[in-house]
C-alpha atoms as a PDB file:
ATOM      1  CA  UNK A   1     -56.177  11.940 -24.245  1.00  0.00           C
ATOM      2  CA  UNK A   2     -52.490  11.845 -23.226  1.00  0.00           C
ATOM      3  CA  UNK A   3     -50.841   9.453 -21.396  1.00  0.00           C
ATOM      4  CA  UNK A   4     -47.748   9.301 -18.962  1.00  0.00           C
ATOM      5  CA  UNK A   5     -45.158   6.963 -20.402  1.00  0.00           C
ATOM      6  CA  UNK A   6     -42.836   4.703 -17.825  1.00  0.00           C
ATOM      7  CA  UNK A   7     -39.721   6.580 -19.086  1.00  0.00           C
ATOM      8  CA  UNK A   8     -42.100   9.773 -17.369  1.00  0.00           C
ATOM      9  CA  UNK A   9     -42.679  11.618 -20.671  1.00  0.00           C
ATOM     10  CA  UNK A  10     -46.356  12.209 -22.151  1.00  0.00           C
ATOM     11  CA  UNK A  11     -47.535  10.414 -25.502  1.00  0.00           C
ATOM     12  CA  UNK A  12     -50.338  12.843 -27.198  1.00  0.00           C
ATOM     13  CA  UNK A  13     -51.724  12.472 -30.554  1.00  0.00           C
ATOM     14  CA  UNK A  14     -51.897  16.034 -32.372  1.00  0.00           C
ATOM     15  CA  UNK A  15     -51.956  17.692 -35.663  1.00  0.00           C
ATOM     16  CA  UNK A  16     -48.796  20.141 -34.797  1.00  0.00           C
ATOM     17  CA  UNK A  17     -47.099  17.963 -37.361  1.00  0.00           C
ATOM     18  CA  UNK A  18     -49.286  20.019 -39.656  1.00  0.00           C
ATOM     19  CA  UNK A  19     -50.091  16.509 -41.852  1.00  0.00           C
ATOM     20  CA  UNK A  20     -52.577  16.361 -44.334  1.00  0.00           C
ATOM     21  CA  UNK A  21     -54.942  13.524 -45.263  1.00  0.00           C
ATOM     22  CA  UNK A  22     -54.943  12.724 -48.938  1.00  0.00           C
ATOM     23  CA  UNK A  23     -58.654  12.436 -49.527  1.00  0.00           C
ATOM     24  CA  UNK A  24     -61.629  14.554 -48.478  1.00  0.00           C
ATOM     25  CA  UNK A  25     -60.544  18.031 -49.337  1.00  0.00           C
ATOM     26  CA  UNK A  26     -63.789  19.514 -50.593  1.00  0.00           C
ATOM     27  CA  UNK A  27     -65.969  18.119 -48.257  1.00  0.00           C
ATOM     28  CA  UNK A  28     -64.204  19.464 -45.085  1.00  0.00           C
ATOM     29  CA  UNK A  29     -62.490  22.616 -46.332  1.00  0.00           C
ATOM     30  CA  UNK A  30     -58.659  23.075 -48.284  1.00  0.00           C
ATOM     31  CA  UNK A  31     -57.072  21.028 -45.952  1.00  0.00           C
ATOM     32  CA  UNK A  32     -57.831  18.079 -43.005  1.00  0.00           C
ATOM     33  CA  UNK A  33     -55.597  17.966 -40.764  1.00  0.00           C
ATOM     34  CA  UNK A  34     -54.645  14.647 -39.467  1.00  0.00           C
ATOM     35  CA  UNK A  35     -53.955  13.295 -35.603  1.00  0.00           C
ATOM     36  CA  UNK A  36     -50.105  11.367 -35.410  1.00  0.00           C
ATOM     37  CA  UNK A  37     -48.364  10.402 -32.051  1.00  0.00           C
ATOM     38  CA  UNK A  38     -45.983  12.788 -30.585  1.00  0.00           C
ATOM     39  CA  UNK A  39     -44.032  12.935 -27.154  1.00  0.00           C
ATOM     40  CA  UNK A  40     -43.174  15.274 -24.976  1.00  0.00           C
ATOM     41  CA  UNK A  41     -40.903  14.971 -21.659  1.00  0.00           C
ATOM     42  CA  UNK A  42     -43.006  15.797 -18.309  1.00  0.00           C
ATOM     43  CA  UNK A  43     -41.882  19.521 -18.046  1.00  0.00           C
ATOM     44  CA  UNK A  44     -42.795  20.050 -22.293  1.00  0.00           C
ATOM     45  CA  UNK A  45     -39.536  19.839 -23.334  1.00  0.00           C
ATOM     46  CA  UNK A  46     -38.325  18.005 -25.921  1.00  0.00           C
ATOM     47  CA  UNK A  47     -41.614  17.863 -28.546  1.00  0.00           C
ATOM     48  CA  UNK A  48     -41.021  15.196 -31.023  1.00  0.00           C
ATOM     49  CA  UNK A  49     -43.685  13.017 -33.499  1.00  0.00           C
ATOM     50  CA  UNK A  50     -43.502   9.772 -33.326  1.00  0.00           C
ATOM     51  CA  UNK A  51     -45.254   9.168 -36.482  1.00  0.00           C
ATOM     52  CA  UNK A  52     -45.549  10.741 -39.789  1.00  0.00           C
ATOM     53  CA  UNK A  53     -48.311   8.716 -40.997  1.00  0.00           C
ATOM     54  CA  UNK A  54     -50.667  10.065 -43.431  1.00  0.00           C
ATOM     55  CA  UNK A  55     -53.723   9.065 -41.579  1.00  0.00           C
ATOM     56  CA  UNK A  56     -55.048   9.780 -38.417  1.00  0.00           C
ATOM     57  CA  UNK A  57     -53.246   8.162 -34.877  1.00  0.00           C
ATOM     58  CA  UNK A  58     -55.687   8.067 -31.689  1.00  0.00           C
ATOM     59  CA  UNK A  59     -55.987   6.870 -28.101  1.00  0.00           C
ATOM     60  CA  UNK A  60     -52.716   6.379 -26.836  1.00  0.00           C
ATOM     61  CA  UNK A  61     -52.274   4.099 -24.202  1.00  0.00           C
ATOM     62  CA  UNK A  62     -49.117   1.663 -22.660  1.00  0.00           C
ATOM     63  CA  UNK A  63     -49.505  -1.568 -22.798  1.00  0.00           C
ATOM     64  CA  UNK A  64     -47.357  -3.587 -20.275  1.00  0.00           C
ATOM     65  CA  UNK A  65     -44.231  -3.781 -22.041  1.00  0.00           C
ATOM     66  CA  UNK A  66     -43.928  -0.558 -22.150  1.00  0.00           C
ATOM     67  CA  UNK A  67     -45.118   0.396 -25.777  1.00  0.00           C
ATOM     68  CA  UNK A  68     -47.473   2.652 -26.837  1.00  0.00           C
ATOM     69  CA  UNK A  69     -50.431   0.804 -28.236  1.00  0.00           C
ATOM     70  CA  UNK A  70     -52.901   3.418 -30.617  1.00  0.00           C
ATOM     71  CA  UNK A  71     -55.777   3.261 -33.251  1.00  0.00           C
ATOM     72  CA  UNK A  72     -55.106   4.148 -36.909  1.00  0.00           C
ATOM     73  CA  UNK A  73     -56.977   4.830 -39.065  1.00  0.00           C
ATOM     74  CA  UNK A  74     -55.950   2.824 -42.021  1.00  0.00           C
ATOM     75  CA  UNK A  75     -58.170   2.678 -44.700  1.00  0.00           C
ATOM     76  CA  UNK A  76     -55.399   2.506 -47.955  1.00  0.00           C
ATOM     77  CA  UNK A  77     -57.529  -0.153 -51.091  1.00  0.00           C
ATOM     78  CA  UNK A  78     -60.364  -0.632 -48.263  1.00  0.00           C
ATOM     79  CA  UNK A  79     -63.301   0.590 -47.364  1.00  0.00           C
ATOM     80  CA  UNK A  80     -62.733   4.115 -45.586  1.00  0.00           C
ATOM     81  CA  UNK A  81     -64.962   3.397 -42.689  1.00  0.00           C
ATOM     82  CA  UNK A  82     -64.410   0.327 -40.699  1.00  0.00           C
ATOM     83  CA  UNK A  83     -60.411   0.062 -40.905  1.00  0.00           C
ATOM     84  CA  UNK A  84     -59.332   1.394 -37.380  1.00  0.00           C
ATOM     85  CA  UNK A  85     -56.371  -0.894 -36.447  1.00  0.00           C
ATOM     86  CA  UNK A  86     -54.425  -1.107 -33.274  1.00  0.00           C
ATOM     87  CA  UNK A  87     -50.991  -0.282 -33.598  1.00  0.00           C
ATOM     88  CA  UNK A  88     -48.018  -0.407 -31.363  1.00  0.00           C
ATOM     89  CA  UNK A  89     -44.576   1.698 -31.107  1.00  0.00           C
ATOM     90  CA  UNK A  90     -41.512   2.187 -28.530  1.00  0.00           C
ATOM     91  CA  UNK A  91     -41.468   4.928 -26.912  1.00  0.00           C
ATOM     92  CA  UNK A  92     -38.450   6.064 -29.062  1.00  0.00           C
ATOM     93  CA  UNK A  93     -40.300   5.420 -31.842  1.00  0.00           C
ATOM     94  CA  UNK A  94     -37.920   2.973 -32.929  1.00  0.00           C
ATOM     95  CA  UNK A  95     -40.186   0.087 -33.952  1.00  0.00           C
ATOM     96  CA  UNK A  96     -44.059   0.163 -34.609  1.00  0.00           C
ATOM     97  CA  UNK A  97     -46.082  -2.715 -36.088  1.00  0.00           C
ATOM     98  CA  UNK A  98     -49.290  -3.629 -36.609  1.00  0.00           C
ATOM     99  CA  UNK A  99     -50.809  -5.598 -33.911  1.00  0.00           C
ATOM    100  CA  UNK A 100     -53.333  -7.370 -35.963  1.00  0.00           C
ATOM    101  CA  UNK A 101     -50.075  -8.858 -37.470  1.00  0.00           C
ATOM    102  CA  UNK A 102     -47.452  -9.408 -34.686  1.00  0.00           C
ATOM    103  CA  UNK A 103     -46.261 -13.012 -34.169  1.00  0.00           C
ATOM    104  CA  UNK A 104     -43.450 -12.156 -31.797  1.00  0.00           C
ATOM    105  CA  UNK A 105     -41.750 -10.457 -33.938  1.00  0.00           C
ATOM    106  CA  UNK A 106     -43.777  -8.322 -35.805  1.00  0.00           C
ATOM    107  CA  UNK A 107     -44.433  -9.152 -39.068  1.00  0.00           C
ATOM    108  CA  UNK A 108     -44.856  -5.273 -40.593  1.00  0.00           C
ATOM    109  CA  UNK A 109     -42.262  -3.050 -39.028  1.00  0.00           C
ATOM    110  CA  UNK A 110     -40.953   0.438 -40.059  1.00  0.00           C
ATOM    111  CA  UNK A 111     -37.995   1.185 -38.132  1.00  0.00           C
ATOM    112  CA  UNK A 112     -37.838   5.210 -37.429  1.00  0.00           C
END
């Protein structure tokens, strides 16, 4: 499901990045595609990803500050079921951390 960010742009999660995930191939087919954040301004201009993760990226919401808050599926040395974080990015995709390990300032950050 999309939703409306307070800048007025839309926050999606798609596979138009055209990712892959790295594990699964026979059982699904050549390729599985996999779900990462993207933005788009209200009138569909301006298309950008906001992640290139290699897993999938879904239910993007805003939290109160302002960031995008979204499920990942991040299963890397774990078991490949239960591992469905919450994550959190800027709009911009400038900052995005784990929430599961944010202290204030997050802990885990890739800067974009």
């Amino acid at each position: 499901m999309p939703t409306w960010l307070p800048d007025g742009g839309i926050a999606f999660s798609s596979t138009r990045r055209k990712g892959y995930a790295r594990c699964f191939m026979g059982q699904f087919g050549k390729r599985w595609h996999v779900y990462t954040l993207h933005r788009v301004e209200a009138d569909g201009s301006q298309l950008r990803t906001l992640s290139c993760h290699d897993t999938n990226e879904w239910f993007p919401t805003v939290m109160n500050d302002g960031r995008i808050v979204y499920a990942r599926w991040d299963y890397i040395d774990r078991d490949a079921v239960t591992h469905q974080n919450l994550w959190a990015s800027r709009p911009d995709a400038a900052t995005r951390c784990n929430l599961g390990q944010c202290r204030g300032e997050p802990a885990l950050c890739v800067r974009g």
